[in-house]
C-alpha atoms as a PDB file:
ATOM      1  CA  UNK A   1     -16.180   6.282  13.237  1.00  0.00           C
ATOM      2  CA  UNK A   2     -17.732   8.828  10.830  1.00  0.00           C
ATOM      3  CA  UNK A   3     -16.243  11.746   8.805  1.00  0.00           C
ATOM      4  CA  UNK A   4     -18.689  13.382   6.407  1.00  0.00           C
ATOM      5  CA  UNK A   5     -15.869  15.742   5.426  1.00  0.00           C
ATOM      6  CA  UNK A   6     -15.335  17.138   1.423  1.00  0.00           C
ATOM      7  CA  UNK A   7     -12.171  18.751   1.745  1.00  0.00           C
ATOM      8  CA  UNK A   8      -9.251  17.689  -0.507  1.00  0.00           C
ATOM      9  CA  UNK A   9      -6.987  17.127   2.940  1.00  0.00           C
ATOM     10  CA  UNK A  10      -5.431  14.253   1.784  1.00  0.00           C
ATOM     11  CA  UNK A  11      -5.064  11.035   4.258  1.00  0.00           C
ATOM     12  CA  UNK A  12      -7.160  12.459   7.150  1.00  0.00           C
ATOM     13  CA  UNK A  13      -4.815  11.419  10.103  1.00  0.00           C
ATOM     14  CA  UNK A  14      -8.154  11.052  12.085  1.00  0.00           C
ATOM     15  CA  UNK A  15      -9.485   8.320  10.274  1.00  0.00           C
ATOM     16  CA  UNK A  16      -5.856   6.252  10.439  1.00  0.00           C
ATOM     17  CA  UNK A  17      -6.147   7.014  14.325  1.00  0.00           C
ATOM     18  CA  UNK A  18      -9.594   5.457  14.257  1.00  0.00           C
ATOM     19  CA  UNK A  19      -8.676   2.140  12.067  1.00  0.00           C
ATOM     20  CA  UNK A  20      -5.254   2.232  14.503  1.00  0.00           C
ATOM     21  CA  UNK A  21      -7.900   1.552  17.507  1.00  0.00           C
ATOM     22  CA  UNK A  22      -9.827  -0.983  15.698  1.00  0.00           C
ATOM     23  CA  UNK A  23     -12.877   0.756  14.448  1.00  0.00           C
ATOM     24  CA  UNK A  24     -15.746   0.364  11.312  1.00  0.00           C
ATOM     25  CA  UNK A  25     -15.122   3.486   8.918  1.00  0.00           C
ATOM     26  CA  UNK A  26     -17.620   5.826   7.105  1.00  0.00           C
ATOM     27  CA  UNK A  27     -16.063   8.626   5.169  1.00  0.00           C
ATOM     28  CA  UNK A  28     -16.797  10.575   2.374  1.00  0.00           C
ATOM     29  CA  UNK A  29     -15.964   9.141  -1.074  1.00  0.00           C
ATOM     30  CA  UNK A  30     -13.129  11.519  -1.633  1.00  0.00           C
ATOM     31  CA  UNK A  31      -9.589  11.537  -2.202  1.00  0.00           C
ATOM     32  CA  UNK A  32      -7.538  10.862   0.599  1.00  0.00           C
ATOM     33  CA  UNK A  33     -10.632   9.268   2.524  1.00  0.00           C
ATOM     34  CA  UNK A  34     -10.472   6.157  -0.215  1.00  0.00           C
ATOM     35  CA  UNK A  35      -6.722   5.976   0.462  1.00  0.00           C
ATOM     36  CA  UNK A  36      -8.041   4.031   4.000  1.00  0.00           C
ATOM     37  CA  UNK A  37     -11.858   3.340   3.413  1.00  0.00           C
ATOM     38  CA  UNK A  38     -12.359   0.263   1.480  1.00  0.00           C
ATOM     39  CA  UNK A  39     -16.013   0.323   0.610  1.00  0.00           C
ATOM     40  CA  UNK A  40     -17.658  -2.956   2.063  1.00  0.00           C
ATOM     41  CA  UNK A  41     -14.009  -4.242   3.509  1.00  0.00           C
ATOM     42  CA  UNK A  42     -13.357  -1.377   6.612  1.00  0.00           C
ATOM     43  CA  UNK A  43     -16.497   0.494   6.114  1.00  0.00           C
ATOM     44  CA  UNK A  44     -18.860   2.845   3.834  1.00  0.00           C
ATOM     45  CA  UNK A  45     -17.901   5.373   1.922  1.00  0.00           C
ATOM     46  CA  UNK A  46     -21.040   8.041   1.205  1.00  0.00           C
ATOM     47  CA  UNK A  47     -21.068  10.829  -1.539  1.00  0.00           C
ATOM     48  CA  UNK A  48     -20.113  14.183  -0.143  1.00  0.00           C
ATOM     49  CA  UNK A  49     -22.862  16.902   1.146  1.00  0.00           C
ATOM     50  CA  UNK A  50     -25.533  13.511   0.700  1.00  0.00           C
ATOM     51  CA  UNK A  51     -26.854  13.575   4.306  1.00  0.00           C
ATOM     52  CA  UNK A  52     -29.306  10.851   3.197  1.00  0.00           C
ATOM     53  CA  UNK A  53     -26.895   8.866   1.988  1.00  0.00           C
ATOM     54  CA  UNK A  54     -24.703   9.176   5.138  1.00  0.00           C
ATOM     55  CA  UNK A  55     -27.651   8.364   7.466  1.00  0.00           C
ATOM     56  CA  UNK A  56     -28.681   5.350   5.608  1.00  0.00           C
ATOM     57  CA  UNK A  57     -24.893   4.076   5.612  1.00  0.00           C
ATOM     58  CA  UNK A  58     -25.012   4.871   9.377  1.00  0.00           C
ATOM     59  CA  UNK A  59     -27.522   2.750   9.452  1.00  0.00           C
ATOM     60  CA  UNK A  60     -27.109   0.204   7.497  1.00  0.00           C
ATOM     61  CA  UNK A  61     -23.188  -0.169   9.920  1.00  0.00           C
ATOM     62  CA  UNK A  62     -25.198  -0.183  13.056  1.00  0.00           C
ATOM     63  CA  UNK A  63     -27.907  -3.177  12.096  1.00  0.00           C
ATOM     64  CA  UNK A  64     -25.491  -6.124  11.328  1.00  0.00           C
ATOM     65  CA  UNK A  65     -22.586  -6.242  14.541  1.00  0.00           C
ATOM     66  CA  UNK A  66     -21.047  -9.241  12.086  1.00  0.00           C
ATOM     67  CA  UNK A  67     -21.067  -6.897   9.275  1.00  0.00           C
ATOM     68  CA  UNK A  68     -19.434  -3.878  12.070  1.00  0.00           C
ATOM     69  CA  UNK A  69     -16.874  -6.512  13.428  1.00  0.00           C
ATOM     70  CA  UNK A  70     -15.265  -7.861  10.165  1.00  0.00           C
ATOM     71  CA  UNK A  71     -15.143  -4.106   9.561  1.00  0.00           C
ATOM     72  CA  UNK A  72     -12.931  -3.207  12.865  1.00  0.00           C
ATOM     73  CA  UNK A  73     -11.046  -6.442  12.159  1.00  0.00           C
ATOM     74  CA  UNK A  74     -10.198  -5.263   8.389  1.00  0.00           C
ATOM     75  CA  UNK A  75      -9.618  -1.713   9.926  1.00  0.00           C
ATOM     76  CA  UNK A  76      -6.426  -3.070  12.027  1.00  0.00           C
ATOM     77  CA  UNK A  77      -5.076  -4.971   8.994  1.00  0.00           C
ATOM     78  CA  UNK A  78      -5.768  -1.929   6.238  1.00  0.00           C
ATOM     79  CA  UNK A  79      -3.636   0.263   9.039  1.00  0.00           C
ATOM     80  CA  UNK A  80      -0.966  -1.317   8.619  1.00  0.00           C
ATOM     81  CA  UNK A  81      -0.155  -0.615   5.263  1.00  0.00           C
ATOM     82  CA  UNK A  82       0.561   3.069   6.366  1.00  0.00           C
ATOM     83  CA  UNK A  83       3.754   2.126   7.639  1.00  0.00           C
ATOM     84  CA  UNK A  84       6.890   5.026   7.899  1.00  0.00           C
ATOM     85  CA  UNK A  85       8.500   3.092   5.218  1.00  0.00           C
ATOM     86  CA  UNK A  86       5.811   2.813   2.902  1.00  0.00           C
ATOM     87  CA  UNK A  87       4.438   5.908   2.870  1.00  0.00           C
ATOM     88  CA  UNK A  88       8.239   8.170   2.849  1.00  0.00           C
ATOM     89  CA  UNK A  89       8.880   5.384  -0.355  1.00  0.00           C
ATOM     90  CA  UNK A  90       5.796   7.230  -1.910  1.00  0.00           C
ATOM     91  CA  UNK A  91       6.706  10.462  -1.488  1.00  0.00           C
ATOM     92  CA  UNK A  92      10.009  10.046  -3.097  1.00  0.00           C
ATOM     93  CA  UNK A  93       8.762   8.302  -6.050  1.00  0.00           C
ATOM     94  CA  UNK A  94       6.387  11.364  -6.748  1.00  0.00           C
ATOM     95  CA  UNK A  95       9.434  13.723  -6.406  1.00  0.00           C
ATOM     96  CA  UNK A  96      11.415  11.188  -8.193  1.00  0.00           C
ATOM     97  CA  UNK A  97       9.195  11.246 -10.855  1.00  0.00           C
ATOM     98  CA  UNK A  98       8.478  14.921 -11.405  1.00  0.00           C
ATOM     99  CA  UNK A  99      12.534  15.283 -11.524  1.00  0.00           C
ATOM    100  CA  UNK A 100      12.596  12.890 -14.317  1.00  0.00           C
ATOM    101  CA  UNK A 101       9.930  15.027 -15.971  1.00  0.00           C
ATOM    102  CA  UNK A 102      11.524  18.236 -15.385  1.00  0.00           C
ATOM    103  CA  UNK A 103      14.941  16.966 -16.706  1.00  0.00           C
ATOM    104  CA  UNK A 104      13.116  15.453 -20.099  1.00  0.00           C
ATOM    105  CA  UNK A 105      11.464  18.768 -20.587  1.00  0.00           C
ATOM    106  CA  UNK A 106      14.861  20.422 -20.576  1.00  0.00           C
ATOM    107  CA  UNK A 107      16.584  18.190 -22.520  1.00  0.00           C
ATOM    108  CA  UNK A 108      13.614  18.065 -25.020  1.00  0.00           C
ATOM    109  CA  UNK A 109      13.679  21.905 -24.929  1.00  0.00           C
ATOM    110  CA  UNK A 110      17.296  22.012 -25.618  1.00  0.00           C
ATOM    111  CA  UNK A 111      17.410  20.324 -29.117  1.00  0.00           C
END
């Protein structure tokens, strides 16, 4: 599966679909995209707007199958760490921890 994308979208949904289903990755080395492509365990990850560098990852999938299966393989397992749980546990520690920084500030600015 390949998504040449360089938006800031976060975790593209599409590319947790396509590890869901069991498939090699190639995604842009950007935030969000890293969160499920490990480079060299799941897939490739290419610089953005690098055409070359996306065809000759494209490439370089599609010549070894051993290579493309341990990738689908490590696709399943890397899915799974994008469980309900884990993911609503990270969200609250981010809002967790910018309330702890917005209560310091005021008690800083009150002294």
């Amino acid at each position: 599966f390949v998504l040449p994308t360089y938006y800031r979208e976060g975790v593209p949904r599409v590319l947790l679909e396509a590890s869901a289903i069991g498939l090699g990755l190639i995604a842009t080395d950007m935030p969000g995209c890293r969160d499920v492509v490990e480079d060299e365990y799941n897939g490739k990850l290419v610089n953005p707007k690098d055409p070359k560098d996306l065809s000759s990852k494209m490439i370089y999938m599609a010549e070894d199958r051993d290579r493309l299966k341990k990738y689908k393989i490590n696709s399943r397992i890397k899915v799974l760490e994008f469980t309900l749980e884990r993911v609503s546990k990270a969200y609250a520690d981010i809002y967790k921890s910018i309330f702890k920084r917005r209560v310091e500030d005021v008690e800083s600015s009150a002294i």
